[in-house]
PDB file of N, CA and C in Angstrom:
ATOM      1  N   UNK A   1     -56.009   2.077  -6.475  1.00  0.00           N
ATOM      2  CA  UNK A   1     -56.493   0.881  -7.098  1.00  0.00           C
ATOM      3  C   UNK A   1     -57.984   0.673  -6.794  1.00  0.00           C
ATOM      4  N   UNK A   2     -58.442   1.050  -5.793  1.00  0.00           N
ATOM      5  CA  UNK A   2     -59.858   1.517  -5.255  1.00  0.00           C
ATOM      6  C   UNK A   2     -60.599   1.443  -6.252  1.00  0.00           C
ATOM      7  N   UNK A   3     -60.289   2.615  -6.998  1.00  0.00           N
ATOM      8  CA  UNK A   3     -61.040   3.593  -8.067  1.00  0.00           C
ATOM      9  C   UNK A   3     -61.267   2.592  -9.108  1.00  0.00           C
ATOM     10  N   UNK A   4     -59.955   1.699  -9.770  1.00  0.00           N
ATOM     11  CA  UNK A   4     -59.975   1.064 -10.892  1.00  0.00           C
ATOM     12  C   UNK A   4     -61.001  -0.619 -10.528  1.00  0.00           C
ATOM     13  N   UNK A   5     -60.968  -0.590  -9.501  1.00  0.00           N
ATOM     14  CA  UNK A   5     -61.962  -1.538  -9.244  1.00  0.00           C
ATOM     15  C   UNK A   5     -63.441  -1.413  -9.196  1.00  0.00           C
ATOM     16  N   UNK A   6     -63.811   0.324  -8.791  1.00  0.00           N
ATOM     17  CA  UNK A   6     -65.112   0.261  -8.183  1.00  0.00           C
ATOM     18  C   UNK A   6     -65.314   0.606 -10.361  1.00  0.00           C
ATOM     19  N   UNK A   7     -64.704   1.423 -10.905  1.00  0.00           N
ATOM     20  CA  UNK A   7     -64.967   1.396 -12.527  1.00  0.00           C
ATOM     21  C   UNK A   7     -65.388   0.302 -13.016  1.00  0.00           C
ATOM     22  N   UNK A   8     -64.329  -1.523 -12.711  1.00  0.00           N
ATOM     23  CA  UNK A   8     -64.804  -2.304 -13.455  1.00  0.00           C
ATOM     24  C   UNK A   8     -66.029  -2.986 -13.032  1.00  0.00           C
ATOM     25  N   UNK A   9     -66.173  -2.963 -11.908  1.00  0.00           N
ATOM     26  CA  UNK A   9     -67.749  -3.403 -11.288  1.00  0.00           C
ATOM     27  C   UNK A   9     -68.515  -2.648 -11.944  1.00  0.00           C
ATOM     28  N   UNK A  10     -68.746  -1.353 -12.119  1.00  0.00           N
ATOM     29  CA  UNK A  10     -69.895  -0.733 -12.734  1.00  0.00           C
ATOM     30  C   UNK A  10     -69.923  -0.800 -13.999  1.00  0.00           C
ATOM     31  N   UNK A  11     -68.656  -1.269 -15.112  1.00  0.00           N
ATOM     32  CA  UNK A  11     -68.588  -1.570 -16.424  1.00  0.00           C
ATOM     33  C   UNK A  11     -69.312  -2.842 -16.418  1.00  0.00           C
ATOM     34  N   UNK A  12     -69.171  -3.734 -15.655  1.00  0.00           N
ATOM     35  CA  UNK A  12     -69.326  -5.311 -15.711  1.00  0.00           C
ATOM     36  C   UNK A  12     -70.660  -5.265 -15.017  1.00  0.00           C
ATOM     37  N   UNK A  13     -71.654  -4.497 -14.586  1.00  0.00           N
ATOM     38  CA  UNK A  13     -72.745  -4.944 -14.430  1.00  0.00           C
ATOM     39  C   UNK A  13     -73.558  -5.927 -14.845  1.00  0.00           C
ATOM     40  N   UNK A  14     -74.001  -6.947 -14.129  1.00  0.00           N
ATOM     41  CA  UNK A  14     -75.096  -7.678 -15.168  1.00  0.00           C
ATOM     42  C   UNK A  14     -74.451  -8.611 -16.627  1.00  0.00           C
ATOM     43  N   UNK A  15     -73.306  -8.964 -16.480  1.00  0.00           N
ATOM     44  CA  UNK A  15     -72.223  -9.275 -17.459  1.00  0.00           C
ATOM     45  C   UNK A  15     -71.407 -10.295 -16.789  1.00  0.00           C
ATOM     46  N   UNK A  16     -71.578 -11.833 -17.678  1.00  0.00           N
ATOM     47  CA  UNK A  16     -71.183 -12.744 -16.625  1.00  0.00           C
ATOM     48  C   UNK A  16     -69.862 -13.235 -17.713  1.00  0.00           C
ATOM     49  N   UNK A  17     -68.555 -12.355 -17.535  1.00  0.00           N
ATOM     50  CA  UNK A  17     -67.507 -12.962 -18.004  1.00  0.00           C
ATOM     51  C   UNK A  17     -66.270 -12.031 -17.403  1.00  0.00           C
ATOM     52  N   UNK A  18     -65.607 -13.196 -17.938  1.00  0.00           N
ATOM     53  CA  UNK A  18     -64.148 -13.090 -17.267  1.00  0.00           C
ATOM     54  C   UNK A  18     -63.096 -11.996 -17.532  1.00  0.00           C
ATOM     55  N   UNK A  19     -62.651 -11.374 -16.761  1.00  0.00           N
ATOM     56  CA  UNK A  19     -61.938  -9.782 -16.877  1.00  0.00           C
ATOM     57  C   UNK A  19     -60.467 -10.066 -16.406  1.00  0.00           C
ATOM     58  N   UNK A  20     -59.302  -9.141 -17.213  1.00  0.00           N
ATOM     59  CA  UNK A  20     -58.702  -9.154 -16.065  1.00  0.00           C
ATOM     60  C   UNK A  20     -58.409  -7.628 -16.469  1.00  0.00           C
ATOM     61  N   UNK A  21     -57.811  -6.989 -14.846  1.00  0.00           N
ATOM     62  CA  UNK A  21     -57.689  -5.341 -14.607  1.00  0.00           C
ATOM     63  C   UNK A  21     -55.944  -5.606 -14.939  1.00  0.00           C
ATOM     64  N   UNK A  22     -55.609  -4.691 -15.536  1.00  0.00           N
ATOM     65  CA  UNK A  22     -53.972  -4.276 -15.570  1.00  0.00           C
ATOM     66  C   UNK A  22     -54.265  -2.863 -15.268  1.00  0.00           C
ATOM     67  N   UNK A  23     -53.047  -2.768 -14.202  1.00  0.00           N
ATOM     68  CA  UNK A  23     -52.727  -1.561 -13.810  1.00  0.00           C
ATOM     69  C   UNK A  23     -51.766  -0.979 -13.898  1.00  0.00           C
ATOM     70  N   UNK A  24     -50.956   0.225 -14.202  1.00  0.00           N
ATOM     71  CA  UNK A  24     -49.900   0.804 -15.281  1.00  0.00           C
ATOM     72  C   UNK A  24     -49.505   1.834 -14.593  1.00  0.00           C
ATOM     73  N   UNK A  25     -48.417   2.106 -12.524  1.00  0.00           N
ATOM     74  CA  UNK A  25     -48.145   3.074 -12.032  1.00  0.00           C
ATOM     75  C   UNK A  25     -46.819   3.495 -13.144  1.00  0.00           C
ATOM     76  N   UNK A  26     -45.885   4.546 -12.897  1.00  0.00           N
ATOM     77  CA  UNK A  26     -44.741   5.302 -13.021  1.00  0.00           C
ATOM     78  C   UNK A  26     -44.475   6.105 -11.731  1.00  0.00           C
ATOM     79  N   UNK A  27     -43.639   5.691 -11.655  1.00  0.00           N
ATOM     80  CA  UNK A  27     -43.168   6.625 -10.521  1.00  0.00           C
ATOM     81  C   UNK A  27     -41.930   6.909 -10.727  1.00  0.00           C
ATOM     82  N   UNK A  28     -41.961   8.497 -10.339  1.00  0.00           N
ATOM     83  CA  UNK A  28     -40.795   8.919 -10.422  1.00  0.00           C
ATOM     84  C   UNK A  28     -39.968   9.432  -9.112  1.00  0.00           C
ATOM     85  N   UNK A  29     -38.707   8.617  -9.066  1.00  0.00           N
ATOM     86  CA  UNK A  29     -38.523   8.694  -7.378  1.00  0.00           C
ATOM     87  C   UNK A  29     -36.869   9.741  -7.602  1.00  0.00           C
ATOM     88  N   UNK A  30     -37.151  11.041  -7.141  1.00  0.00           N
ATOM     89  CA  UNK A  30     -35.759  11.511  -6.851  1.00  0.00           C
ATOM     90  C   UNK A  30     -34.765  11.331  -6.035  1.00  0.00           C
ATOM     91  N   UNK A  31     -35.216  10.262  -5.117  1.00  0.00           N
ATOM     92  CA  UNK A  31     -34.354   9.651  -4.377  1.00  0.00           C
ATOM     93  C   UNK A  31     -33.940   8.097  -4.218  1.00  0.00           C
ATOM     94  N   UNK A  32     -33.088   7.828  -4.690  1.00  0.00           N
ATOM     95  CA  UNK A  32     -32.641   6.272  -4.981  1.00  0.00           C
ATOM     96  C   UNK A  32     -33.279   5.310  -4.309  1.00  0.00           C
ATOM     97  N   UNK A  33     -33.402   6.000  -2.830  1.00  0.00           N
ATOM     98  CA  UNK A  33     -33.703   4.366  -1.461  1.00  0.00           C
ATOM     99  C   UNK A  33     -35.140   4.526  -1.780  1.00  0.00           C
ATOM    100  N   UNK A  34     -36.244   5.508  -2.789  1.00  0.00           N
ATOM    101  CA  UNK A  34     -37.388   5.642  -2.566  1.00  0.00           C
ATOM    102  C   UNK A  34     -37.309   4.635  -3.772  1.00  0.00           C
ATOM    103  N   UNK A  35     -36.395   4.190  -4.878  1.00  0.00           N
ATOM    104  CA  UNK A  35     -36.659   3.272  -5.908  1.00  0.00           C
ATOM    105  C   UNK A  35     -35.940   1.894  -5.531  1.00  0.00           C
ATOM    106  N   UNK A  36     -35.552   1.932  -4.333  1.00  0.00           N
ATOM    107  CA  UNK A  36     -35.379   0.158  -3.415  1.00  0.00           C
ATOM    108  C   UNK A  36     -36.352   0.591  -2.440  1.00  0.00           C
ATOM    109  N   UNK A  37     -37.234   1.226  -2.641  1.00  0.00           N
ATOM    110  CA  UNK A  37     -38.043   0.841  -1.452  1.00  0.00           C
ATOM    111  C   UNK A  37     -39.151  -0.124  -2.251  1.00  0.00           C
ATOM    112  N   UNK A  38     -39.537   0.741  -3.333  1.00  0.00           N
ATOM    113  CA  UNK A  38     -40.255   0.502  -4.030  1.00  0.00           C
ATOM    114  C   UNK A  38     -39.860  -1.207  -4.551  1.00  0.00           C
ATOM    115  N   UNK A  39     -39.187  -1.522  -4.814  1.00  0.00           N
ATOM    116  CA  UNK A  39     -38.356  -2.813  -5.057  1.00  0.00           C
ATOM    117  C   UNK A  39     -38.364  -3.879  -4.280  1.00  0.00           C
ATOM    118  N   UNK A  40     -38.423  -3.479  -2.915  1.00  0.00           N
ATOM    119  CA  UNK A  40     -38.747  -4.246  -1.597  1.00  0.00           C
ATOM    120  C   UNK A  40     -40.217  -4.112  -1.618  1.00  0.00           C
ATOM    121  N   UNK A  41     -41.102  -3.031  -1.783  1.00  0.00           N
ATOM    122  CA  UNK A  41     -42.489  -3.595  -1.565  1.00  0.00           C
ATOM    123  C   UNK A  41     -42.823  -4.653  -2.560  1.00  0.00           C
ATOM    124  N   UNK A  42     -42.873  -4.498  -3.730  1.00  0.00           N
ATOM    125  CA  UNK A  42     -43.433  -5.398  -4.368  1.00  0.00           C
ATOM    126  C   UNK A  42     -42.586  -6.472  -4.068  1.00  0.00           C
ATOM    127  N   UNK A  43     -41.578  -6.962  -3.879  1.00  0.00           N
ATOM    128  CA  UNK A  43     -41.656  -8.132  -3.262  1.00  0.00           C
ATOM    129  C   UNK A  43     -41.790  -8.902  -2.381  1.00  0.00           C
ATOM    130  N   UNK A  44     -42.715  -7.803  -1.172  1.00  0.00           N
ATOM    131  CA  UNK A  44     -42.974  -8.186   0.200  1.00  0.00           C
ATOM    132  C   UNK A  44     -44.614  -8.585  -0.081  1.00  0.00           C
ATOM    133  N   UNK A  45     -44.593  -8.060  -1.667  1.00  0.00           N
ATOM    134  CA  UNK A  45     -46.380  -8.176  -1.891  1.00  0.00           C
ATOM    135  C   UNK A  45     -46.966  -9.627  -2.906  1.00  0.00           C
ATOM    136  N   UNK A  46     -45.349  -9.434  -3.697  1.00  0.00           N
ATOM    137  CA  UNK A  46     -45.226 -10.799  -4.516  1.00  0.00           C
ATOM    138  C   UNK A  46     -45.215 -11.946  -3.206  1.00  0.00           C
ATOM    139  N   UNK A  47     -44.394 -11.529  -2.395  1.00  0.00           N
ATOM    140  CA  UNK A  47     -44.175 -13.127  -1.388  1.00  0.00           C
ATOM    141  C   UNK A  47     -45.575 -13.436  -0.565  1.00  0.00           C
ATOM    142  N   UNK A  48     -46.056 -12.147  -0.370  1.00  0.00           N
ATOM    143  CA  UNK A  48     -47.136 -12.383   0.403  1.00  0.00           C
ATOM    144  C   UNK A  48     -48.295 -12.989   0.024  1.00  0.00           C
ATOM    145  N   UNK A  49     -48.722 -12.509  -1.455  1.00  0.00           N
ATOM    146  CA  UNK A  49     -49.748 -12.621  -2.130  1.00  0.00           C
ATOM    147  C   UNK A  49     -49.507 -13.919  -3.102  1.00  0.00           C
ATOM    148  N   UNK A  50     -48.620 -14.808  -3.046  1.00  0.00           N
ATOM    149  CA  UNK A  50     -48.273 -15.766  -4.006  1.00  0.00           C
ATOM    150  C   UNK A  50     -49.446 -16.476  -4.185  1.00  0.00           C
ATOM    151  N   UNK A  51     -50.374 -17.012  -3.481  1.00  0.00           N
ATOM    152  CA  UNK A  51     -51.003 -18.215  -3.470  1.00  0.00           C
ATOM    153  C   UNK A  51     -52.013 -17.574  -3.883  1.00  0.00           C
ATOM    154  N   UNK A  52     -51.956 -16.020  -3.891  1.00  0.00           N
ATOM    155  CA  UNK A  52     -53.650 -15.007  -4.171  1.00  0.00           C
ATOM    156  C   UNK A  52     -54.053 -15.501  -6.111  1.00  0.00           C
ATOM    157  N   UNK A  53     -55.378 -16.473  -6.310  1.00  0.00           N
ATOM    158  CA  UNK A  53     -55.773 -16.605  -7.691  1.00  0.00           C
ATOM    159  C   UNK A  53     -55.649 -15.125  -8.638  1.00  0.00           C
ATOM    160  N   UNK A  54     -56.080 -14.325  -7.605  1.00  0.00           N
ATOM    161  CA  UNK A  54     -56.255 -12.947  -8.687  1.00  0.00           C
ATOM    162  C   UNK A  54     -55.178 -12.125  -9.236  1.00  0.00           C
ATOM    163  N   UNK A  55     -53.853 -12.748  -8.517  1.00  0.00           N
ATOM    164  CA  UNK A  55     -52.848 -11.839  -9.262  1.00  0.00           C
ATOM    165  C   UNK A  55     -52.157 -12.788 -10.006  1.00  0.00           C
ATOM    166  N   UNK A  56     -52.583 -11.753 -11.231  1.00  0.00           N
ATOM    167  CA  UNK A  56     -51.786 -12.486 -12.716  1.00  0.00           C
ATOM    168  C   UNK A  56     -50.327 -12.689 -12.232  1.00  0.00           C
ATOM    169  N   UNK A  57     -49.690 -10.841 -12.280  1.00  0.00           N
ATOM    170  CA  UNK A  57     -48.706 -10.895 -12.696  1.00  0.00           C
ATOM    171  C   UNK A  57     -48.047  -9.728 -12.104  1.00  0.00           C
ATOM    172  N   UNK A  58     -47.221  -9.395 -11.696  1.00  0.00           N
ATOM    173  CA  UNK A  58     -46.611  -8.028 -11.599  1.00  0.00           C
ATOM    174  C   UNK A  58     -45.234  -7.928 -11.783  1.00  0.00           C
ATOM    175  N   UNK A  59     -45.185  -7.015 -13.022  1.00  0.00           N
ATOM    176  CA  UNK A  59     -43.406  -6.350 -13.551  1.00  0.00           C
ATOM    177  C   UNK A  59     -43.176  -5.400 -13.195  1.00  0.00           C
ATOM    178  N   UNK A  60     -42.122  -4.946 -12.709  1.00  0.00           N
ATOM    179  CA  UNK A  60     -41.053  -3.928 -12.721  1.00  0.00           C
ATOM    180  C   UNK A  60     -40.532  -3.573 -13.405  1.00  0.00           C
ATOM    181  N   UNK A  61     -39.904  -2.445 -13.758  1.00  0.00           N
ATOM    182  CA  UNK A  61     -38.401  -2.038 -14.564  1.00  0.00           C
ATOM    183  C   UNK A  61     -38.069  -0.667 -13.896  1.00  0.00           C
ATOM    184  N   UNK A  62     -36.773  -0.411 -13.886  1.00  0.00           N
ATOM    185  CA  UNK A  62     -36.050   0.950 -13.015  1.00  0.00           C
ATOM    186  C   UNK A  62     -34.911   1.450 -14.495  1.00  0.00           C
ATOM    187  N   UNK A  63     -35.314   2.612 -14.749  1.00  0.00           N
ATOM    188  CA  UNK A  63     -34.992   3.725 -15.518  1.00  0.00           C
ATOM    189  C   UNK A  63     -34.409   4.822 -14.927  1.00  0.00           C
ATOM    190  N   UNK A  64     -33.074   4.166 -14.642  1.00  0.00           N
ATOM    191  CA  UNK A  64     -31.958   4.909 -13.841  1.00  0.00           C
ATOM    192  C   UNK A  64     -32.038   6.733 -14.193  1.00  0.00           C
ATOM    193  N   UNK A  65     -31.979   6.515 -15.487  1.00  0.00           N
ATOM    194  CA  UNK A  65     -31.673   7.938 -16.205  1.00  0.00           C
ATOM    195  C   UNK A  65     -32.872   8.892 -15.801  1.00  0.00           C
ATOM    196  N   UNK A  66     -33.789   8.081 -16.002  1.00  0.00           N
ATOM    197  CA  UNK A  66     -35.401   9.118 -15.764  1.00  0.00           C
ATOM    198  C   UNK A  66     -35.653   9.010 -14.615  1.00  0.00           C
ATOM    199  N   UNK A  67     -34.933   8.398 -13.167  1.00  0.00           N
ATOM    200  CA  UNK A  67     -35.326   8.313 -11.940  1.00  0.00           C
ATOM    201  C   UNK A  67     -36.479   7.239 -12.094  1.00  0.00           C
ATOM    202  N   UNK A  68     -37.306   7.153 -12.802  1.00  0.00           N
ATOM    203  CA  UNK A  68     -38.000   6.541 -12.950  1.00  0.00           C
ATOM    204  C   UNK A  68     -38.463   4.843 -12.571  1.00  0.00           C
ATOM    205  N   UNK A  69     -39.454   4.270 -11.926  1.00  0.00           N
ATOM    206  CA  UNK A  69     -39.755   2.981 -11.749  1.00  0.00           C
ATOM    207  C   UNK A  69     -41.085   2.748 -12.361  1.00  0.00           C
ATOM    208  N   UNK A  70     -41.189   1.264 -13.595  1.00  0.00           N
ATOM    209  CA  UNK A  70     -42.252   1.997 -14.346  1.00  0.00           C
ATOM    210  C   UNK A  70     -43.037  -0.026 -13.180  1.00  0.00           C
ATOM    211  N   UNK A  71     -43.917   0.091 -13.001  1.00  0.00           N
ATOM    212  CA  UNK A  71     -44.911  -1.103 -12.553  1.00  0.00           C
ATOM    213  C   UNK A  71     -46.081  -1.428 -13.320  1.00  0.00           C
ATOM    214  N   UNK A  72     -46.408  -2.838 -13.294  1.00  0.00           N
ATOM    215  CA  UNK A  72     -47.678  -3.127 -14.604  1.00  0.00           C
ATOM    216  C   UNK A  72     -48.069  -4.548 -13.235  1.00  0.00           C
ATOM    217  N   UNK A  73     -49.176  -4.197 -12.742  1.00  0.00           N
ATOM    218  CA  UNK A  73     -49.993  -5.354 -12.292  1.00  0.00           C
ATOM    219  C   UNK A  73     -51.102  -5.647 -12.752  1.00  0.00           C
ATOM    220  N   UNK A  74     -51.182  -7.155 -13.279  1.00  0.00           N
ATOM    221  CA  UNK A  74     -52.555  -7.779 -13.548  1.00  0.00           C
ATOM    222  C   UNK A  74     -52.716  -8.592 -13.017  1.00  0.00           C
ATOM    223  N   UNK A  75     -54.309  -8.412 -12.766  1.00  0.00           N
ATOM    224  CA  UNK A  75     -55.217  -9.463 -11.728  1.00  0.00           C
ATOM    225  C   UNK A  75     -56.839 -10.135 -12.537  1.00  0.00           C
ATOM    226  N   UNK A  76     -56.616 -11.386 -12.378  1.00  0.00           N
ATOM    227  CA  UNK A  76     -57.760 -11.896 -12.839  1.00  0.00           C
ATOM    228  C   UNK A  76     -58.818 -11.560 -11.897  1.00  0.00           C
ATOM    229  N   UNK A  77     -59.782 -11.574 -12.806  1.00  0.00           N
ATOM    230  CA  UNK A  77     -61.550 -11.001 -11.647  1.00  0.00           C
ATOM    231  C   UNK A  77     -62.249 -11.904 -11.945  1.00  0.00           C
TER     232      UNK A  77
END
């Protein structure tokens, strides 16, 4: 997430308006407890970060069939 931040600072140079970053992981976990782990962080990050202005929003969904956990976080800047 580093990366996608130090990008929008250098897009937004000198540019006085309002952004927000969405970020779009997939992960593909071949092991079940690695897709409740994943399940437990973000909500150790949702509980933590509640009161944080910059986070919009963050969804989940788990795609049993594809192993798959797809995540979408947005944050106002």
């Amino acid at each position: 997430m580093k990366n996608t931040i130090r990008l929008t600072e250098e897009i937004s140079k000198n540019v006085s308006a309002r952004k927000h970053v969405s970020t779009k992981i997939e992960y593909f976990c071949e092991k079940e407890e690695d897709a409740k782990t994943l399940t437990e962080n973000i909500m150790r990050v949702l509980t933590k970060n509640l009161g944080d202005t910059n986070l919009a929003k963050i969804t989940y969904e788990f795609y049993p069939s594809e192993k798959k956990v797809a995540v979408e976080i947005i944050e106002h800047m």
